[in-house]
PDB file of N, CA and C in Angstrom:
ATOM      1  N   UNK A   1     -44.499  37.667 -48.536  1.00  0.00           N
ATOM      2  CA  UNK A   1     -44.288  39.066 -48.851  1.00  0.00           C
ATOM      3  C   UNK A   1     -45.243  39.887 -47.999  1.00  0.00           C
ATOM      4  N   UNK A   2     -44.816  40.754 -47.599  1.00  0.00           N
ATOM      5  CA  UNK A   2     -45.232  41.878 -47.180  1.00  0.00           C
ATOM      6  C   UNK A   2     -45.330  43.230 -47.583  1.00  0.00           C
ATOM      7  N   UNK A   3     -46.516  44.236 -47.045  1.00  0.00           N
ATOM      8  CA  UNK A   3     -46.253  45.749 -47.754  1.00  0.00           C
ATOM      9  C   UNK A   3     -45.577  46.029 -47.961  1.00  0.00           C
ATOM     10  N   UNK A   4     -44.293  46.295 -47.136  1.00  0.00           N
ATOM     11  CA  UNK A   4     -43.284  47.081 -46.909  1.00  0.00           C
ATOM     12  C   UNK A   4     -42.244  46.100 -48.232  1.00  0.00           C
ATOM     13  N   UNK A   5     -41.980  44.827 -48.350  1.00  0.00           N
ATOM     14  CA  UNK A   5     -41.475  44.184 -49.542  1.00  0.00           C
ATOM     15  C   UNK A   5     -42.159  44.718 -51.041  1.00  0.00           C
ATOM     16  N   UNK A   6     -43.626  45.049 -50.988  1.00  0.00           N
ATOM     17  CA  UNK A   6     -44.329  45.267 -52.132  1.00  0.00           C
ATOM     18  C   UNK A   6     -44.121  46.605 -52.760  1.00  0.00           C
ATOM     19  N   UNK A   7     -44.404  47.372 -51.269  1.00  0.00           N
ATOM     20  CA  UNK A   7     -43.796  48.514 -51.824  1.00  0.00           C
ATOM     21  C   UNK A   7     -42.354  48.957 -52.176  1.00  0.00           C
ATOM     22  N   UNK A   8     -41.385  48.192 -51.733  1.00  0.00           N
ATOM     23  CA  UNK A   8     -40.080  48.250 -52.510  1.00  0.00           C
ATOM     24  C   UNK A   8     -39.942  48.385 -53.297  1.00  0.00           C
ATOM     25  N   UNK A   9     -40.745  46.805 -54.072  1.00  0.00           N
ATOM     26  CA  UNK A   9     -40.588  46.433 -55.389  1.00  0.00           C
ATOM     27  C   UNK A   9     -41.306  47.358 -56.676  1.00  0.00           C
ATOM     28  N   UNK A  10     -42.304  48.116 -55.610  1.00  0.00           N
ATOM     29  CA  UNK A  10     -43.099  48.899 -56.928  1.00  0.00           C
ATOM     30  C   UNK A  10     -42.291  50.418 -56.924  1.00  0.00           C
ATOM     31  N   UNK A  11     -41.355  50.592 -55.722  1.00  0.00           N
ATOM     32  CA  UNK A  11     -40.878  51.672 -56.161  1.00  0.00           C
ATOM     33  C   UNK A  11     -40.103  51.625 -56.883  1.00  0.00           C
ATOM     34  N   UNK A  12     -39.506  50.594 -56.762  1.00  0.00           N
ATOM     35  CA  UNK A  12     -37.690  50.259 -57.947  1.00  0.00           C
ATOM     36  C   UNK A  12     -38.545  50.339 -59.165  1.00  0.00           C
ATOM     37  N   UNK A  13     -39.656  49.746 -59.267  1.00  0.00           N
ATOM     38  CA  UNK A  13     -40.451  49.632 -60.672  1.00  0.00           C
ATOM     39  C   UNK A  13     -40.595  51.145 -61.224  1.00  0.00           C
ATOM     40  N   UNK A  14     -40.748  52.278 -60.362  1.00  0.00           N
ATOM     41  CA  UNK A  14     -41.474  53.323 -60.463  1.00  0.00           C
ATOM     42  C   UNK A  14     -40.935  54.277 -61.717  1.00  0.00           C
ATOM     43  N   UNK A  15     -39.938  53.762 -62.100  1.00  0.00           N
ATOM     44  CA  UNK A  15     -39.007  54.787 -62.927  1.00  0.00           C
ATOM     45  C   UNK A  15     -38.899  53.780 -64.430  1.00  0.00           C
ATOM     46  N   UNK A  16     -38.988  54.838 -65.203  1.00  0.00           N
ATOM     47  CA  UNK A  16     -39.300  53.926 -66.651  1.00  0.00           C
ATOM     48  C   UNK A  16     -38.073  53.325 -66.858  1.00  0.00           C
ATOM     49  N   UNK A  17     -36.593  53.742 -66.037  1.00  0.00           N
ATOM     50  CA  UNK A  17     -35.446  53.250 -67.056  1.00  0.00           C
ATOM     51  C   UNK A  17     -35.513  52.208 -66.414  1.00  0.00           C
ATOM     52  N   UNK A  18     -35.527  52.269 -64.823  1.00  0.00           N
ATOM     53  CA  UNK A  18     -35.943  50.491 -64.349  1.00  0.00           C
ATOM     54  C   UNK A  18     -36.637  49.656 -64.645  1.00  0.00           C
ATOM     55  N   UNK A  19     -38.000  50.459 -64.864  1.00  0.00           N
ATOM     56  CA  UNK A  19     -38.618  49.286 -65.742  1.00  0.00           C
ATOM     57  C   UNK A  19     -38.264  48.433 -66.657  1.00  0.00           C
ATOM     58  N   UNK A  20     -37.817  49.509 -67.840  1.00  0.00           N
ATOM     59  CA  UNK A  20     -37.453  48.742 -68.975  1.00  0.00           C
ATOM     60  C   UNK A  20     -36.356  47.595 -68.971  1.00  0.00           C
ATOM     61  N   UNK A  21     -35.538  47.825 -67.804  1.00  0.00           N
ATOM     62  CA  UNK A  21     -34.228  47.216 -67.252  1.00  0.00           C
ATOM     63  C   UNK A  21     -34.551  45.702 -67.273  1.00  0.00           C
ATOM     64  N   UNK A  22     -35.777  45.893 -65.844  1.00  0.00           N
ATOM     65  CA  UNK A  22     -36.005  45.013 -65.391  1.00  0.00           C
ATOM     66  C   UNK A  22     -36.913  44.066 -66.414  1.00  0.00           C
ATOM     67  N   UNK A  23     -37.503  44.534 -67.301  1.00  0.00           N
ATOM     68  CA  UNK A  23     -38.726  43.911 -68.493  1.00  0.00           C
ATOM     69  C   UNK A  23     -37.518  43.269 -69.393  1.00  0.00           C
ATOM     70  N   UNK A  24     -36.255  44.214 -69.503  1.00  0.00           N
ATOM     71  CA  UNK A  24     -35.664  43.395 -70.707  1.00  0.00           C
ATOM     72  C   UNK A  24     -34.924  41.946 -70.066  1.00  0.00           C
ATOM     73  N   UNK A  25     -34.480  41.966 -68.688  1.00  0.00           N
ATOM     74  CA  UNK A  25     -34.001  40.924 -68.039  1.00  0.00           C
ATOM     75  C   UNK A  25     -34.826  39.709 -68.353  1.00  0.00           C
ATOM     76  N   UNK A  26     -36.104  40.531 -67.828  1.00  0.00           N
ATOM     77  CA  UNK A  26     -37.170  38.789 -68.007  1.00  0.00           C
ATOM     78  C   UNK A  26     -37.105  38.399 -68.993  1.00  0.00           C
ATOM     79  N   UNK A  27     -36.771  38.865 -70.523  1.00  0.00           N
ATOM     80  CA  UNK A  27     -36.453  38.937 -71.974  1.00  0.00           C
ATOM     81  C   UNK A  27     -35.645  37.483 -71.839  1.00  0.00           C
ATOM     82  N   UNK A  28     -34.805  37.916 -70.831  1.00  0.00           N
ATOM     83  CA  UNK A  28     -33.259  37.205 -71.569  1.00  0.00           C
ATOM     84  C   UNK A  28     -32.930  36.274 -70.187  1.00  0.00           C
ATOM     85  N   UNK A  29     -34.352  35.805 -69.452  1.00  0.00           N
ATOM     86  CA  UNK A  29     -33.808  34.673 -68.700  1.00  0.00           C
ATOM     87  C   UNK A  29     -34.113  33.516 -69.696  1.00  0.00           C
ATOM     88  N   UNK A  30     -33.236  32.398 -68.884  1.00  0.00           N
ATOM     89  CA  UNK A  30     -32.595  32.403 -67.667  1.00  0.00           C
ATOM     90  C   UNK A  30     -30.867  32.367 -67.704  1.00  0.00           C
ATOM     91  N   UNK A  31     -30.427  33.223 -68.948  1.00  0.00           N
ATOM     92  CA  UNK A  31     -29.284  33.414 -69.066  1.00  0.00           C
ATOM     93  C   UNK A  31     -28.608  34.528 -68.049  1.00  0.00           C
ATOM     94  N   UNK A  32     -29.554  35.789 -68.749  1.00  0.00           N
ATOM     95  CA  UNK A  32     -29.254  37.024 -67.878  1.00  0.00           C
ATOM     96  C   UNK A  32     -28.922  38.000 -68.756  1.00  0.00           C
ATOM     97  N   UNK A  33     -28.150  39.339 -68.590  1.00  0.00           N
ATOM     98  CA  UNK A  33     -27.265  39.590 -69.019  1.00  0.00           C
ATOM     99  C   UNK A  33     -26.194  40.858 -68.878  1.00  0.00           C
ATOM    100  N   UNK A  34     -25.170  41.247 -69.345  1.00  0.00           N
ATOM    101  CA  UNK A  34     -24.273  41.873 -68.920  1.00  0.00           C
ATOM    102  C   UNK A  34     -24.271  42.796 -68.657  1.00  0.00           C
ATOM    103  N   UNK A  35     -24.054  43.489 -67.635  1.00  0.00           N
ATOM    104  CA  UNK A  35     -24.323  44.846 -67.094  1.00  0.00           C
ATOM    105  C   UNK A  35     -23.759  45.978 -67.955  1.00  0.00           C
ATOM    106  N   UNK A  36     -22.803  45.274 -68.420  1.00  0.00           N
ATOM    107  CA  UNK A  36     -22.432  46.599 -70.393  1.00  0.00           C
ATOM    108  C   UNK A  36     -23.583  46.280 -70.868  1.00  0.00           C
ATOM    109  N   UNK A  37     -24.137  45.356 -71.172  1.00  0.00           N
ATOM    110  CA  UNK A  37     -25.123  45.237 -72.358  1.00  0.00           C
ATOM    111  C   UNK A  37     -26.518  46.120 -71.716  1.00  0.00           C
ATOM    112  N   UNK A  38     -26.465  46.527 -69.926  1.00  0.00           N
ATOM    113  CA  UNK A  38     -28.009  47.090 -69.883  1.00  0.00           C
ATOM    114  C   UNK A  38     -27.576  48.205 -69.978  1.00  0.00           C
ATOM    115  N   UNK A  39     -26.183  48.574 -69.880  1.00  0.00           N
ATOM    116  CA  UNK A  39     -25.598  50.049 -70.037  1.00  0.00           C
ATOM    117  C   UNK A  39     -26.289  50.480 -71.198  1.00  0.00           C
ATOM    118  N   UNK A  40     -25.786  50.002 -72.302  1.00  0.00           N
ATOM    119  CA  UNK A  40     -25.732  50.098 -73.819  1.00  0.00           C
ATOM    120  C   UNK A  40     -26.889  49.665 -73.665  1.00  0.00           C
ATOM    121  N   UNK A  41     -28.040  49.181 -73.777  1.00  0.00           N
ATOM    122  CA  UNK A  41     -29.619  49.071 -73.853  1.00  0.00           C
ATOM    123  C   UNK A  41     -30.129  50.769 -73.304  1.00  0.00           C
ATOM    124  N   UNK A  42     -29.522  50.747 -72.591  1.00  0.00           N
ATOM    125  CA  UNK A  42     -30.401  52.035 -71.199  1.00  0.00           C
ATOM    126  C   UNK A  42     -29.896  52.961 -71.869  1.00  0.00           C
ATOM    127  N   UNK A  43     -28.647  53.211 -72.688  1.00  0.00           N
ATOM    128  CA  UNK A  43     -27.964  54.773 -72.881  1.00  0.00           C
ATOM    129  C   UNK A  43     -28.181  55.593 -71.901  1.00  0.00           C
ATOM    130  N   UNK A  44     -27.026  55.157 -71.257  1.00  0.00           N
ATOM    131  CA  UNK A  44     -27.475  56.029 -69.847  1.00  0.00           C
ATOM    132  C   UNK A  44     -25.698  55.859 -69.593  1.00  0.00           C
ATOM    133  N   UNK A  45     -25.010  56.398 -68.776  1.00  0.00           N
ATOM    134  CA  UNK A  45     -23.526  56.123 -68.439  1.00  0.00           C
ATOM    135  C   UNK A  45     -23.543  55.477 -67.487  1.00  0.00           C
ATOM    136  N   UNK A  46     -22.473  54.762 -67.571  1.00  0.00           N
ATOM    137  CA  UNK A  46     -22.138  53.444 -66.613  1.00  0.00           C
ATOM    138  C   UNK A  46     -22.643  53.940 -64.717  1.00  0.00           C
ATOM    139  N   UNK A  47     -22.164  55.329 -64.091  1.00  0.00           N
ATOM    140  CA  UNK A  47     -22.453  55.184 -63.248  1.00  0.00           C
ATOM    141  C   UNK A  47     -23.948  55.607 -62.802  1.00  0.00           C
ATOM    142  N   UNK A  48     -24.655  56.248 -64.087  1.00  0.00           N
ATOM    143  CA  UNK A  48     -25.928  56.717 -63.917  1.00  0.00           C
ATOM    144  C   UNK A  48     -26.619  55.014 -63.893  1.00  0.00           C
ATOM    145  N   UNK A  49     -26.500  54.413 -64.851  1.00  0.00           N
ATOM    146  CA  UNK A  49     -27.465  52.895 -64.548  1.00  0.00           C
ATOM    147  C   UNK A  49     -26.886  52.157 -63.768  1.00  0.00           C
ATOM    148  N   UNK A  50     -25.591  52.413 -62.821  1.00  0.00           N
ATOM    149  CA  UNK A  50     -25.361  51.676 -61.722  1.00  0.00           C
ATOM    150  C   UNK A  50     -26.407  51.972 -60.344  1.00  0.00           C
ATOM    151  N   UNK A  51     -26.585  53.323 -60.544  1.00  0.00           N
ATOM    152  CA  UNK A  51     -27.609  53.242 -59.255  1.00  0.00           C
ATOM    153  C   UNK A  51     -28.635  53.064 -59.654  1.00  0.00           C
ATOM    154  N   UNK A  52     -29.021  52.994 -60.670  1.00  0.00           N
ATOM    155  CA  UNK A  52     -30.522  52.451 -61.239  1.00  0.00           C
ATOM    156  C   UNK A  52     -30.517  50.590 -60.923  1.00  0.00           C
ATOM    157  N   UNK A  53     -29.467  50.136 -61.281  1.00  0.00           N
ATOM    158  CA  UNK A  53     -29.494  48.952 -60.977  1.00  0.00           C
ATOM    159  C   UNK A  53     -29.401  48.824 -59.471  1.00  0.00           C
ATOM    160  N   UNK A  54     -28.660  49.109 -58.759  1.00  0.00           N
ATOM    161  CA  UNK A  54     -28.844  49.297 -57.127  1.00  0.00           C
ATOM    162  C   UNK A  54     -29.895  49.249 -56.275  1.00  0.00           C
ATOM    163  N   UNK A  55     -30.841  50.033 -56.866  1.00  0.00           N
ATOM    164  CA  UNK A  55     -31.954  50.236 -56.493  1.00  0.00           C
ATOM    165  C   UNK A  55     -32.945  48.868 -56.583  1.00  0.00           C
ATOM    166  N   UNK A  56     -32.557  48.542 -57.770  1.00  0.00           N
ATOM    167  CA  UNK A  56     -33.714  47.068 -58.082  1.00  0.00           C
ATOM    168  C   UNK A  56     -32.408  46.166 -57.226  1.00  0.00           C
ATOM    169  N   UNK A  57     -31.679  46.229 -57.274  1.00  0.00           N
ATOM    170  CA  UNK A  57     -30.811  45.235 -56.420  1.00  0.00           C
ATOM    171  C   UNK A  57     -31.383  45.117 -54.927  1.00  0.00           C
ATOM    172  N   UNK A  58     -31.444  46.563 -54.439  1.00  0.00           N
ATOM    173  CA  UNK A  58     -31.749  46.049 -52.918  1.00  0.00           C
ATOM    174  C   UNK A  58     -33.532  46.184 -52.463  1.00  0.00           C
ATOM    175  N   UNK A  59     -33.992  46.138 -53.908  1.00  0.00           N
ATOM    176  CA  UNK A  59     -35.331  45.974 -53.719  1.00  0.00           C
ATOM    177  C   UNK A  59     -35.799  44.354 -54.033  1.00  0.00           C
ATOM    178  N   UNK A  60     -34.699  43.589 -54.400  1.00  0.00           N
ATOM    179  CA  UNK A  60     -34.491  42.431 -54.538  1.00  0.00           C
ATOM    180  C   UNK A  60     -35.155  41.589 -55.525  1.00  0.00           C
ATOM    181  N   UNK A  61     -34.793  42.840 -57.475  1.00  0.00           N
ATOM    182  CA  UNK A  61     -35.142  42.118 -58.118  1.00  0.00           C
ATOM    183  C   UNK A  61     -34.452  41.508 -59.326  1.00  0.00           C
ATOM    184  N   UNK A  62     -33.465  42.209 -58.904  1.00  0.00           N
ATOM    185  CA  UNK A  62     -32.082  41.781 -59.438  1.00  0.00           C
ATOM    186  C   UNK A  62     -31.473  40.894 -58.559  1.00  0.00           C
ATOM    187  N   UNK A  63     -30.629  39.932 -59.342  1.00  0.00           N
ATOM    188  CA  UNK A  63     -29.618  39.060 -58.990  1.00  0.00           C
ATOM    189  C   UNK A  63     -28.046  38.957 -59.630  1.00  0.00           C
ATOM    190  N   UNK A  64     -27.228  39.511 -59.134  1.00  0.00           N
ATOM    191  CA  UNK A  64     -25.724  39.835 -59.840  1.00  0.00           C
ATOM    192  C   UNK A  64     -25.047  38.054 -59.490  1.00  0.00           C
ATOM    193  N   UNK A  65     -24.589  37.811 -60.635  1.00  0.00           N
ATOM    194  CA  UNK A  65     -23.467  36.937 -60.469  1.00  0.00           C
ATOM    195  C   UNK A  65     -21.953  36.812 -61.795  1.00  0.00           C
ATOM    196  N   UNK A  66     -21.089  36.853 -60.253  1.00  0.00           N
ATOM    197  CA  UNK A  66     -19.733  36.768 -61.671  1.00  0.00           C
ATOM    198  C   UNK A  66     -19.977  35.059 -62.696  1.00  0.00           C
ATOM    199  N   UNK A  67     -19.363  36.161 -64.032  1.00  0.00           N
ATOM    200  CA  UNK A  67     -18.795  35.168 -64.704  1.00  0.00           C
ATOM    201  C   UNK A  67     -17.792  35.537 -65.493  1.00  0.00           C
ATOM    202  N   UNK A  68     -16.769  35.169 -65.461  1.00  0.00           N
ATOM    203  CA  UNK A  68     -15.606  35.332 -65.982  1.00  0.00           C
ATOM    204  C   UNK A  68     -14.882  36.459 -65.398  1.00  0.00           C
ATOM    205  N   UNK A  69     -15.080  37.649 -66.548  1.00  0.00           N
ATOM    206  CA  UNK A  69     -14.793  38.939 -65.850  1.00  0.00           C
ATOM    207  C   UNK A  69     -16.227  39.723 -65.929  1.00  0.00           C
ATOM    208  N   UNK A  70     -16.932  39.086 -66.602  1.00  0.00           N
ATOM    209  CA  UNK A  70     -18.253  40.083 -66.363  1.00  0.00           C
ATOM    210  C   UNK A  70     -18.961  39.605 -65.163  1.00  0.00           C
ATOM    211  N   UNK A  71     -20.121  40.812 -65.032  1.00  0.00           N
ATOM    212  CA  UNK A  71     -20.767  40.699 -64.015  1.00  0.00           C
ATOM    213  C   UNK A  71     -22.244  40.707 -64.904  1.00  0.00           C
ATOM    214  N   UNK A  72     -22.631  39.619 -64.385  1.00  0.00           N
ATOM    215  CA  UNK A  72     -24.215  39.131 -65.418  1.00  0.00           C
ATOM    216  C   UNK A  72     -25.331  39.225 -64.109  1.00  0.00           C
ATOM    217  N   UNK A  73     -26.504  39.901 -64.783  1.00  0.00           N
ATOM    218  CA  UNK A  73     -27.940  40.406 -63.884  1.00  0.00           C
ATOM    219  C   UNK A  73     -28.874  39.335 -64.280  1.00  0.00           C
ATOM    220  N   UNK A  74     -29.551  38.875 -63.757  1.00  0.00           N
ATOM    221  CA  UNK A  74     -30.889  38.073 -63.601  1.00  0.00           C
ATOM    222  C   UNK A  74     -31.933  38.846 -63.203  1.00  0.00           C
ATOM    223  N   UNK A  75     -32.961  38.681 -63.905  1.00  0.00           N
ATOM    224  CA  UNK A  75     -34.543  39.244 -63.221  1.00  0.00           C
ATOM    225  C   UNK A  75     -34.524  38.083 -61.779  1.00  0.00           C
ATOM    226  N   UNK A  76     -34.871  38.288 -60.798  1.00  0.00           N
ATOM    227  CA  UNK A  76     -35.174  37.977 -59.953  1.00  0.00           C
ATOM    228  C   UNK A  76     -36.908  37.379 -59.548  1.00  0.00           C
ATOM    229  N   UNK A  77     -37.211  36.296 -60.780  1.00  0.00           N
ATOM    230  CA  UNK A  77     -38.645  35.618 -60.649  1.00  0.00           C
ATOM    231  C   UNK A  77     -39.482  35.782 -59.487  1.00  0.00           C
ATOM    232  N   UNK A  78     -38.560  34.750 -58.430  1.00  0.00           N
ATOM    233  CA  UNK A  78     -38.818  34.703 -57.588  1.00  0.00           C
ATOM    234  C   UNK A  78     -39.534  35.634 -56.161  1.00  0.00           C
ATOM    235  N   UNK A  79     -39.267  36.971 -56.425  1.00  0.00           N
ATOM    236  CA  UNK A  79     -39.701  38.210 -56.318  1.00  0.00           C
ATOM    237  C   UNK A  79     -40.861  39.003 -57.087  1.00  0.00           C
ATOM    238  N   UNK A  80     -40.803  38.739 -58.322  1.00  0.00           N
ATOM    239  CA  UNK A  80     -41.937  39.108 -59.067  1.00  0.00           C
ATOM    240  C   UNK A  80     -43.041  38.123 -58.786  1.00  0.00           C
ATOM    241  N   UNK A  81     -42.711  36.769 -58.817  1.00  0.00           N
ATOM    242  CA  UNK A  81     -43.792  36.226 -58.901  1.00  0.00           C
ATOM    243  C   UNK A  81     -44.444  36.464 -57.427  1.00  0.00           C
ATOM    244  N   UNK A  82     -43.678  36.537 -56.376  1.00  0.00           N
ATOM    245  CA  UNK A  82     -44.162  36.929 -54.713  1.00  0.00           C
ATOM    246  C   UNK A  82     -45.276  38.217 -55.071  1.00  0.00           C
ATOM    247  N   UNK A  83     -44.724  39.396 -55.769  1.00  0.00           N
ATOM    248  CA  UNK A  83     -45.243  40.385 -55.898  1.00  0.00           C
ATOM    249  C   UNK A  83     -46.679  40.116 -56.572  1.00  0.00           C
ATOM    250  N   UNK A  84     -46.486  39.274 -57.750  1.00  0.00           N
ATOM    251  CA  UNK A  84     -47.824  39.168 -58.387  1.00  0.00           C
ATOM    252  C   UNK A  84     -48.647  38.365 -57.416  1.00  0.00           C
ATOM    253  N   UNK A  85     -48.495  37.506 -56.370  1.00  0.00           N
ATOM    254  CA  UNK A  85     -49.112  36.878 -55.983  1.00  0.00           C
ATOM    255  C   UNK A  85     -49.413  37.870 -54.522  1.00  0.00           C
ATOM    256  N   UNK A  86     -49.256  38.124 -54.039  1.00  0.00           N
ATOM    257  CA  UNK A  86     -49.308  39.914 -53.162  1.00  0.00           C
ATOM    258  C   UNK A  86     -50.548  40.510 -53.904  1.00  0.00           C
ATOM    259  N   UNK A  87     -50.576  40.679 -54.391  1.00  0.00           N
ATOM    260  CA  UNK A  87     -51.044  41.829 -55.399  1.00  0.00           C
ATOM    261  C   UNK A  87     -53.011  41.274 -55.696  1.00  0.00           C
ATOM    262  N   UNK A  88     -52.986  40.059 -55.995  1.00  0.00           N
ATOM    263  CA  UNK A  88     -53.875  39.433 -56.679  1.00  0.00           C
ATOM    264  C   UNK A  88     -54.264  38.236 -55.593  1.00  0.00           C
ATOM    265  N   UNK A  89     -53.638  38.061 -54.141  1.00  0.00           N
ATOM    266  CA  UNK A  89     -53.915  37.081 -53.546  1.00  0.00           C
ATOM    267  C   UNK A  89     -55.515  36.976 -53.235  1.00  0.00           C
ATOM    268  N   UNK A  90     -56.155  38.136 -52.732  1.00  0.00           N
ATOM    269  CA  UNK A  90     -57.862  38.096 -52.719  1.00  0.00           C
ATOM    270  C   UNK A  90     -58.467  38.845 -53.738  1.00  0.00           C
ATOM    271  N   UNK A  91     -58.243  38.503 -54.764  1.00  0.00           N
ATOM    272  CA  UNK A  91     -58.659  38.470 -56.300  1.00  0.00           C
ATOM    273  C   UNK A  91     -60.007  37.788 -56.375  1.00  0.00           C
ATOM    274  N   UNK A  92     -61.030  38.798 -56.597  1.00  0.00           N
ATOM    275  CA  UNK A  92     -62.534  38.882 -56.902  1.00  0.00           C
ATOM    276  C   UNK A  92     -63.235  37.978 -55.375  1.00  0.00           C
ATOM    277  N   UNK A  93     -62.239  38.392 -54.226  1.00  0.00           N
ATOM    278  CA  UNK A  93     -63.056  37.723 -53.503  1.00  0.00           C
ATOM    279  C   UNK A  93     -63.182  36.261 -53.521  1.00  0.00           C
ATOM    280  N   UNK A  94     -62.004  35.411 -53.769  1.00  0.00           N
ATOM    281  CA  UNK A  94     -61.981  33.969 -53.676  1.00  0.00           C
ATOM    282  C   UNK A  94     -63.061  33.263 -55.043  1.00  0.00           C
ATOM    283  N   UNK A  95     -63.554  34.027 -55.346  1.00  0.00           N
ATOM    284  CA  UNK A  95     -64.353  33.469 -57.328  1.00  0.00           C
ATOM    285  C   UNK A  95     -63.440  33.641 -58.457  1.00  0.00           C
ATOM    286  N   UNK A  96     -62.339  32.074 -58.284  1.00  0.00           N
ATOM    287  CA  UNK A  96     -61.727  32.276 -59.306  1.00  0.00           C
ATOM    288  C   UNK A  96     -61.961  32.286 -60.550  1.00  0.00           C
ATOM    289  N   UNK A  97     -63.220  32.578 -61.144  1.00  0.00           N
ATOM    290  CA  UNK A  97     -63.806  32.570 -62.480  1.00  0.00           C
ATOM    291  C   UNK A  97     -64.102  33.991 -63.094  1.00  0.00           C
ATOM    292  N   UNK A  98     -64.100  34.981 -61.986  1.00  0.00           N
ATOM    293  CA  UNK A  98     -63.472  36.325 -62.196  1.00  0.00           C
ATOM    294  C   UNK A  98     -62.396  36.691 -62.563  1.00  0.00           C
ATOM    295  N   UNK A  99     -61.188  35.616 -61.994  1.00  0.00           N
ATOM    296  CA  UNK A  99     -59.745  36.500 -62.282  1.00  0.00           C
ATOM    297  C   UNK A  99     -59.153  35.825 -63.869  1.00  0.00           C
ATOM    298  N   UNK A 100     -60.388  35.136 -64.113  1.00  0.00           N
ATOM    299  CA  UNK A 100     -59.788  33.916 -65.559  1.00  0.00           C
ATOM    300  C   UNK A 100     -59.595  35.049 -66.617  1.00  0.00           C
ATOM    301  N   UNK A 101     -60.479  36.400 -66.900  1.00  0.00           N
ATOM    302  CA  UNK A 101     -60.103  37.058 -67.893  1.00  0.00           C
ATOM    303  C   UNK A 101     -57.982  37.699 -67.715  1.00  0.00           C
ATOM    304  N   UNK A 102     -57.634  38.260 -66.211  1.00  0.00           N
ATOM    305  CA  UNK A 102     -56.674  38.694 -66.126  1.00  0.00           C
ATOM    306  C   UNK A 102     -55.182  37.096 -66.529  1.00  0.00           C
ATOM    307  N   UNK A 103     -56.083  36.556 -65.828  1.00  0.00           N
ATOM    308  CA  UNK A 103     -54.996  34.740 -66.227  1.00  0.00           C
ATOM    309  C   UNK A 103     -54.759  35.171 -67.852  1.00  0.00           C
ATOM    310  N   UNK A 104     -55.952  35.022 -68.724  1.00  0.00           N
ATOM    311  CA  UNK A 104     -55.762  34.454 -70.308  1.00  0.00           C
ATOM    312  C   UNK A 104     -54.636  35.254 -70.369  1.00  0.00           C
ATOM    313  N   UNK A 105     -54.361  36.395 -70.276  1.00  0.00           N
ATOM    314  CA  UNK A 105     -53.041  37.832 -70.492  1.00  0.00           C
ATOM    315  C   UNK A 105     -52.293  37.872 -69.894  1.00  0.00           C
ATOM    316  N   UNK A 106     -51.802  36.450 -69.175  1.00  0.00           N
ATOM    317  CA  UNK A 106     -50.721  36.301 -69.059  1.00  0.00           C
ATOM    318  C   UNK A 106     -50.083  34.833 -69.312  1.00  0.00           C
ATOM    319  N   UNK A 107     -49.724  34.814 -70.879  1.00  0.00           N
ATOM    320  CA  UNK A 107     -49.555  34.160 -71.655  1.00  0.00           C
ATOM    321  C   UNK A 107     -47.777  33.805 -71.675  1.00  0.00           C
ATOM    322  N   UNK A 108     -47.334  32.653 -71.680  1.00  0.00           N
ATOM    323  CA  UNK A 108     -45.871  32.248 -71.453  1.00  0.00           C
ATOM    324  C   UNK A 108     -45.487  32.059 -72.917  1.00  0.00           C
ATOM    325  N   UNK A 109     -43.886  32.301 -73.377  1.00  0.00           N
ATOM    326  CA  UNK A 109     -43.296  31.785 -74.406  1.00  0.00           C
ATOM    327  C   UNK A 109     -44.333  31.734 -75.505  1.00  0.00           C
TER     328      UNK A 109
END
């Protein structure tokens, strides 16, 4: 990753309805879920959270795939985790016993 990737990703982030978009995705991997269902989460109209989703799409943190007739979204890990690791790569200056308080708070399942 690079700036220009980082800063993508923090701009798609920049807007609370994306946020929440993108926070509820990570919710509901590694299923995903239906782009009605972030409609109806977001209350927002179908073509207003289409470009909201767009945006995290070509900031590449979304992942669309058909199924059936729906179209199901994935958080895009693989991107976040690039980002967190961007972000925190020279973290306290190579003393990883500094960054152990930010580690404990980020707690899985």
């Amino acid at each position: 990753m690079d700036i220009g990737d980082a800063l993508s990703i923090l701009s798609a982030l920049a807007h609370p309805t994306r946020l929440e978009a993108f926070r509820l995705l990570i919710r509901h991997e590694p299923d995903g879920l239906s782009t009605g269902a972030l409609v109806e989460a977001s209350e927002l109209t179908q073509s207003t959270f289409s470009t909201h989703l767009a945006v995290m799409a070509k900031a590449g943190l979304v992942l669309s795939e058909k199924r059936g007739r729906q179209q199901i979204q994935r958080a895009n890990l693989d991107a976040l985790r690039g980002l967190m690791v961007y972000l925190a790569k020279d973290c306290c200056q190579g003393r990883a016993e500094l960054c152990e308080p930010l580690l404990a708070e980020l707690t899985c399942c």
